[in-house]
Protein backbone atom coordinates (compact mmCIF):
# COMPACT_ATOMS: atom_id res chain seq x y z
CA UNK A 1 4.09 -1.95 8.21
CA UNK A 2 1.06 -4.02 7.43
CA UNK A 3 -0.02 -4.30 3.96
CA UNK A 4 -3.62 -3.57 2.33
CA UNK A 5 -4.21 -7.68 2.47
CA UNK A 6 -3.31 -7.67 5.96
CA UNK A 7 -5.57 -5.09 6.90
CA UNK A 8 -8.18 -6.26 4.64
CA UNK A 9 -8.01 -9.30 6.72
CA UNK A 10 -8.16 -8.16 9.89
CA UNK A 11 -11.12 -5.70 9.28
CA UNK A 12 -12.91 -8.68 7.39
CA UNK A 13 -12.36 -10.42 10.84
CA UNK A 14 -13.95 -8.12 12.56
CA UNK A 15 -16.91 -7.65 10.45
CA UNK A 16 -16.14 -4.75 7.91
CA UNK A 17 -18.21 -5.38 4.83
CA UNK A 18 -15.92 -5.23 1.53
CA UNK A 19 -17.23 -4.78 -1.58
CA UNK A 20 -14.20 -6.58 -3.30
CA UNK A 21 -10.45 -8.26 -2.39
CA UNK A 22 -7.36 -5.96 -2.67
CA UNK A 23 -6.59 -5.91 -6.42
CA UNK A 24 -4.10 -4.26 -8.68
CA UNK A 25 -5.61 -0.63 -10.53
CA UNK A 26 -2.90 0.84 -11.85
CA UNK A 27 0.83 -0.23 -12.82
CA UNK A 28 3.78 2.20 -13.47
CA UNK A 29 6.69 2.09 -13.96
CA UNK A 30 7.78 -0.15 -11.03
CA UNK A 31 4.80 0.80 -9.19
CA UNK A 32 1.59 -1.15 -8.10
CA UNK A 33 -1.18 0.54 -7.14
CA UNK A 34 -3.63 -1.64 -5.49
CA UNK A 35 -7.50 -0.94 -3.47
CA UNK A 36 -10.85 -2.31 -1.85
CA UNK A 37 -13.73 -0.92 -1.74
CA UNK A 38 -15.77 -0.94 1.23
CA UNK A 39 -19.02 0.59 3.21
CA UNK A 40 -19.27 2.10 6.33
CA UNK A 41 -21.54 2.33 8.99
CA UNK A 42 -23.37 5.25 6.94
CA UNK A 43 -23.56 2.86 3.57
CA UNK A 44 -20.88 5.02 2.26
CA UNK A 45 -18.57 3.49 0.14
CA UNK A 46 -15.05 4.30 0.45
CA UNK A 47 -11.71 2.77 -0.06
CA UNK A 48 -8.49 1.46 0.97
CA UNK A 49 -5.21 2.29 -1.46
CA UNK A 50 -1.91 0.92 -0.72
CA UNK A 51 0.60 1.78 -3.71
CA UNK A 52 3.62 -0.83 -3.67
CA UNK A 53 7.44 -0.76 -5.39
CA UNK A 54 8.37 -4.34 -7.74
């Protein structure tokens, strides 16, 4: 499974426009919960979320 950097990556690469880098929003317990923000093709912005066990 690729992770939210990977993909981040790869979509940078082929030129999706991110707003941000994958970062950390939430933590609990021993859960991360981490997003970017991005815009499509419509100047939409939407989002990646990936949540991940520590």
């Amino acid at each position: 499974m690729e992770s939210i950097k990977e993909i981040y990556e790869k979509l940078t690469d082929e030129g999706v426009t991110f707003i941000d880098e994958p970062h950390v929003v939430a933590k609990v317990g021993q859960t991360e919960t981490w997003m970017t923000f991005f815009h499509d093709t419509e100047g939409n912005t939407d989002a990646f979320m990936s949540e991940v066990s520590v």
